[in-house]
N, C-alpha and C. Protein backbone atom coordinates (compact mmCIF):
# COMPACT_ATOMS: atom_id res chain seq x y z
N UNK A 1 55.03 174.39 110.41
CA UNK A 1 55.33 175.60 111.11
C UNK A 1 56.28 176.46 110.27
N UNK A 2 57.18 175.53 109.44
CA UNK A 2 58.11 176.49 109.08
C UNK A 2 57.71 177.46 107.41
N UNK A 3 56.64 176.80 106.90
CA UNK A 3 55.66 176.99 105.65
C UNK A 3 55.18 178.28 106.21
N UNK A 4 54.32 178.25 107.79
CA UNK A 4 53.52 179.29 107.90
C UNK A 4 54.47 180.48 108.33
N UNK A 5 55.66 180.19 109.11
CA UNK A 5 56.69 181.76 109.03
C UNK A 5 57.37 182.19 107.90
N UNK A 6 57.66 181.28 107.02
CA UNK A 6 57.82 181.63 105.80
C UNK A 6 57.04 182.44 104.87
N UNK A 7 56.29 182.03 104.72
CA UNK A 7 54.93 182.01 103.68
C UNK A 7 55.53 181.76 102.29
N UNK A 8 56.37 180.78 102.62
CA UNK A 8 56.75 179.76 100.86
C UNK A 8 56.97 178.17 101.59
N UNK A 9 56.71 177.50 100.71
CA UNK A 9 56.51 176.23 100.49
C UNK A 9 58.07 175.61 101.07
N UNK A 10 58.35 174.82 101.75
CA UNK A 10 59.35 174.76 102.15
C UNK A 10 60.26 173.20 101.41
N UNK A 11 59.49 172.82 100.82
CA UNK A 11 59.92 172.09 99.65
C UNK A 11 59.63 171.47 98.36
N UNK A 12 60.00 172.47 97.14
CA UNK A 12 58.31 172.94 96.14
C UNK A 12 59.26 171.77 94.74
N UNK A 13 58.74 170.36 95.48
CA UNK A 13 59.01 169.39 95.05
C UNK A 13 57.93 170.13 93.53
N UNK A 14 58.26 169.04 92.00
CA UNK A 14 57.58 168.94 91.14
C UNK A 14 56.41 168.02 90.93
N UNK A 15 56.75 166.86 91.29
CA UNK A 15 56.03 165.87 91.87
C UNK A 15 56.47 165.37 93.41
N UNK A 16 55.64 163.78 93.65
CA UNK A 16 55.70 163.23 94.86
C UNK A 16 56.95 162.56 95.14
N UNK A 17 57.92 162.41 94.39
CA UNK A 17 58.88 161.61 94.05
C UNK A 17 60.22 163.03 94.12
N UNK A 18 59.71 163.84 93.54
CA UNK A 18 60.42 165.03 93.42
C UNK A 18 60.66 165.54 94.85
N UNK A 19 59.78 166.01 95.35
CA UNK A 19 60.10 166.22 96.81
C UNK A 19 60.53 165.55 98.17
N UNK A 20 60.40 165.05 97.89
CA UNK A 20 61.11 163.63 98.37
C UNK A 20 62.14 163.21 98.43
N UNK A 21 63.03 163.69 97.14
CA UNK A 21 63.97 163.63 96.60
C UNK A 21 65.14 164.65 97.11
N UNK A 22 64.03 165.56 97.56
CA UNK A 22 64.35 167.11 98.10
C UNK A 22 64.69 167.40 99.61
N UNK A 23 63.93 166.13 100.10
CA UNK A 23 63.82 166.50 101.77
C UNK A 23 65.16 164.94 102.17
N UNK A 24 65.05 164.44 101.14
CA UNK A 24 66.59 163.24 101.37
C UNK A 24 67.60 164.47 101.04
N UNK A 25 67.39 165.09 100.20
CA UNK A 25 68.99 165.72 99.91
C UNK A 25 69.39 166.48 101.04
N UNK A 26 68.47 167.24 102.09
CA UNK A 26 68.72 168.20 102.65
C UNK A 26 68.62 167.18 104.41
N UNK A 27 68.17 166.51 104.05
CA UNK A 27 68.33 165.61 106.06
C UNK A 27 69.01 164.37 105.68
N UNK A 28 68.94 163.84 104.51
CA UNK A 28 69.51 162.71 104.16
C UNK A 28 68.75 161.33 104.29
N UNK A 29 69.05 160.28 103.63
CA UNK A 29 67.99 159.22 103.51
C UNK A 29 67.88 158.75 104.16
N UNK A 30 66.14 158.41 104.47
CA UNK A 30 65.91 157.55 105.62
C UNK A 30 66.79 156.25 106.28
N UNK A 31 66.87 155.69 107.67
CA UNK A 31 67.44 154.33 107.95
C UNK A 31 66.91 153.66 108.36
N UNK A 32 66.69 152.44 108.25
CA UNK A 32 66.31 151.42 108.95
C UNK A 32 65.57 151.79 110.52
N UNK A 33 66.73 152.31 111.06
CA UNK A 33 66.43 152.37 112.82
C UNK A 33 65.04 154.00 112.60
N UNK A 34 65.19 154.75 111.18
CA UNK A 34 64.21 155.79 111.39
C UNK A 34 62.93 155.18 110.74
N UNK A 35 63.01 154.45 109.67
CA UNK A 35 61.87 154.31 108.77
C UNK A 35 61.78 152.71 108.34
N UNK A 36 61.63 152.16 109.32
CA UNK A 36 61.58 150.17 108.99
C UNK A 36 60.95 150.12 107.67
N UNK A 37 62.04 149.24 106.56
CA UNK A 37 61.12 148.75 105.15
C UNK A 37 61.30 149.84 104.20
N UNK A 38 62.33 151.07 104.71
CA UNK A 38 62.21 152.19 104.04
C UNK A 38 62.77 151.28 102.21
N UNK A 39 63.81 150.68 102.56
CA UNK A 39 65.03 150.40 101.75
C UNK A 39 63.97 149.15 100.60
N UNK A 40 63.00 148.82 100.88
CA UNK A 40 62.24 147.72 100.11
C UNK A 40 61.32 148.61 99.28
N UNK A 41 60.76 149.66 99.83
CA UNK A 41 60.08 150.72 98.65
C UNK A 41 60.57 150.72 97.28
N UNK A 42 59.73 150.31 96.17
CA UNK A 42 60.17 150.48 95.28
C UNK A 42 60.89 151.50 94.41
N UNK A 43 60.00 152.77 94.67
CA UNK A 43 60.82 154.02 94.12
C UNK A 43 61.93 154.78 94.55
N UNK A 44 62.36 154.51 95.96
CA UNK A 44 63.15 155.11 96.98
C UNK A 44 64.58 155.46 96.61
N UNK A 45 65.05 154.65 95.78
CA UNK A 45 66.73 155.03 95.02
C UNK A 45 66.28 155.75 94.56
N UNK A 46 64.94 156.18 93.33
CA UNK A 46 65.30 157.18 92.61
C UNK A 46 64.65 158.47 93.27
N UNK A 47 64.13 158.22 94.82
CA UNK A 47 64.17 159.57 95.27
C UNK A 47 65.23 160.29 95.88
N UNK A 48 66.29 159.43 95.97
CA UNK A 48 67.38 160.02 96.77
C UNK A 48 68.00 160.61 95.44
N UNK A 49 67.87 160.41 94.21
CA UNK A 49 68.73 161.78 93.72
C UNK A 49 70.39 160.92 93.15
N UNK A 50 71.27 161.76 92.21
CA UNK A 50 72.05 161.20 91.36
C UNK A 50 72.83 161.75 93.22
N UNK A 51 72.63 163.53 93.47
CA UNK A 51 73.89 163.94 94.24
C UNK A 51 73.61 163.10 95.59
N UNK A 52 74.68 163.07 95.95
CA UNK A 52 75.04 162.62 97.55
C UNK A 52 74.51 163.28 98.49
N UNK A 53 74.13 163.07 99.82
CA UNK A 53 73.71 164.35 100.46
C UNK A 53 74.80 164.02 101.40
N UNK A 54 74.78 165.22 102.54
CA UNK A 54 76.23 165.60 103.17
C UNK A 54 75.65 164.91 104.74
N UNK A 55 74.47 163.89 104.59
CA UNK A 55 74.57 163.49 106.32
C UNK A 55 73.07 164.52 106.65
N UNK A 56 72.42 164.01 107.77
CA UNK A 56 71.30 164.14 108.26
C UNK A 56 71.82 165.28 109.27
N UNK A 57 72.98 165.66 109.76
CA UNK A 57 73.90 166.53 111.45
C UNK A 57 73.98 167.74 110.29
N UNK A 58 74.64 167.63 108.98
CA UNK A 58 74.59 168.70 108.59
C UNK A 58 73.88 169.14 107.69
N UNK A 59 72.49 168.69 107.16
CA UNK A 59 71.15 168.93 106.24
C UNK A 59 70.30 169.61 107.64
N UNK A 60 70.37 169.09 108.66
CA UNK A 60 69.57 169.69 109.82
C UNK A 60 70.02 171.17 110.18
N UNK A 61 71.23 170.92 110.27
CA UNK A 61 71.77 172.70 110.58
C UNK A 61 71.87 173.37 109.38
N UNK A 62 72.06 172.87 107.77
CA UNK A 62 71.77 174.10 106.80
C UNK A 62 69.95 174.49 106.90
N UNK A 63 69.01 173.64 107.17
CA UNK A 63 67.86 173.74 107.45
C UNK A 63 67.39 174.39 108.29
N UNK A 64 68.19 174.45 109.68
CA UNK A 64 68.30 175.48 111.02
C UNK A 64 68.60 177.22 110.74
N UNK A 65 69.63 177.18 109.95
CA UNK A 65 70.25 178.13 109.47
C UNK A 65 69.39 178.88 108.37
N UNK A 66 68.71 178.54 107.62
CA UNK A 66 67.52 178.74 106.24
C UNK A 66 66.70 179.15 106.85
N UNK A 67 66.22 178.34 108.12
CA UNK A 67 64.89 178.84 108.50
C UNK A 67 64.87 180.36 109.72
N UNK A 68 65.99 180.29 110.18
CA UNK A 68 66.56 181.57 110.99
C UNK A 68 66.02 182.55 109.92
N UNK A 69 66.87 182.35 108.63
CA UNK A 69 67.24 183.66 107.95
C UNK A 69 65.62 184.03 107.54
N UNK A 70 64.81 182.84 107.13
CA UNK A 70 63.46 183.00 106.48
C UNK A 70 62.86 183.38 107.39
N UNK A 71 63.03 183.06 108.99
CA UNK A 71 61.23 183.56 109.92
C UNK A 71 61.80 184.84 110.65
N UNK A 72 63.24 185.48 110.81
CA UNK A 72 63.66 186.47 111.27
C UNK A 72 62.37 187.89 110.84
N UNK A 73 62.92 187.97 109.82
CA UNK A 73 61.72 189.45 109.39
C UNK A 73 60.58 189.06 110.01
N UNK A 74 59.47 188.00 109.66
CA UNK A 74 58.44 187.60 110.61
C UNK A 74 58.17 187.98 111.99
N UNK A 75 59.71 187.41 112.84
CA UNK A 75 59.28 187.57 114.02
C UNK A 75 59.59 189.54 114.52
């Protein structure tokens, strides 16, 4: 939904690993209680990225806030 009020890609990962990488930084990495077995995936450290992310409470509201500013003109 938020691709089609946009009309840009809402996370223009490079690869599959890349974006991924992209949507941990901004909601933060999966847990256990969200994604059982997440933590046994083999590639999964190196999708979370060297930076830290700031927490899933506040990746959701800079994401809330992004998407205001992006579907406003739209609506």
């Amino acid at each position: 939904m938020a691709e089609l009020l946009t009309k840009e890609v809402l996370f223009p990962g490079k690869s599959e690993l890349d974006q991924v990488g992209r949507i941990m930084a901004l909601l933060g990495p999966p847990t256990a209680e969200v994604w059982p077995g997440a933590a046994a995936l083999p590639h999964i450290n190196k999708a979370r990225g060297a930076a830290p992310c700031a927490g899933p409470a506040a990746g959701q509201a800079r994401f809330l806030n992004h998407m205001r500013r992006r579907a406003q003109p739209a609506l």
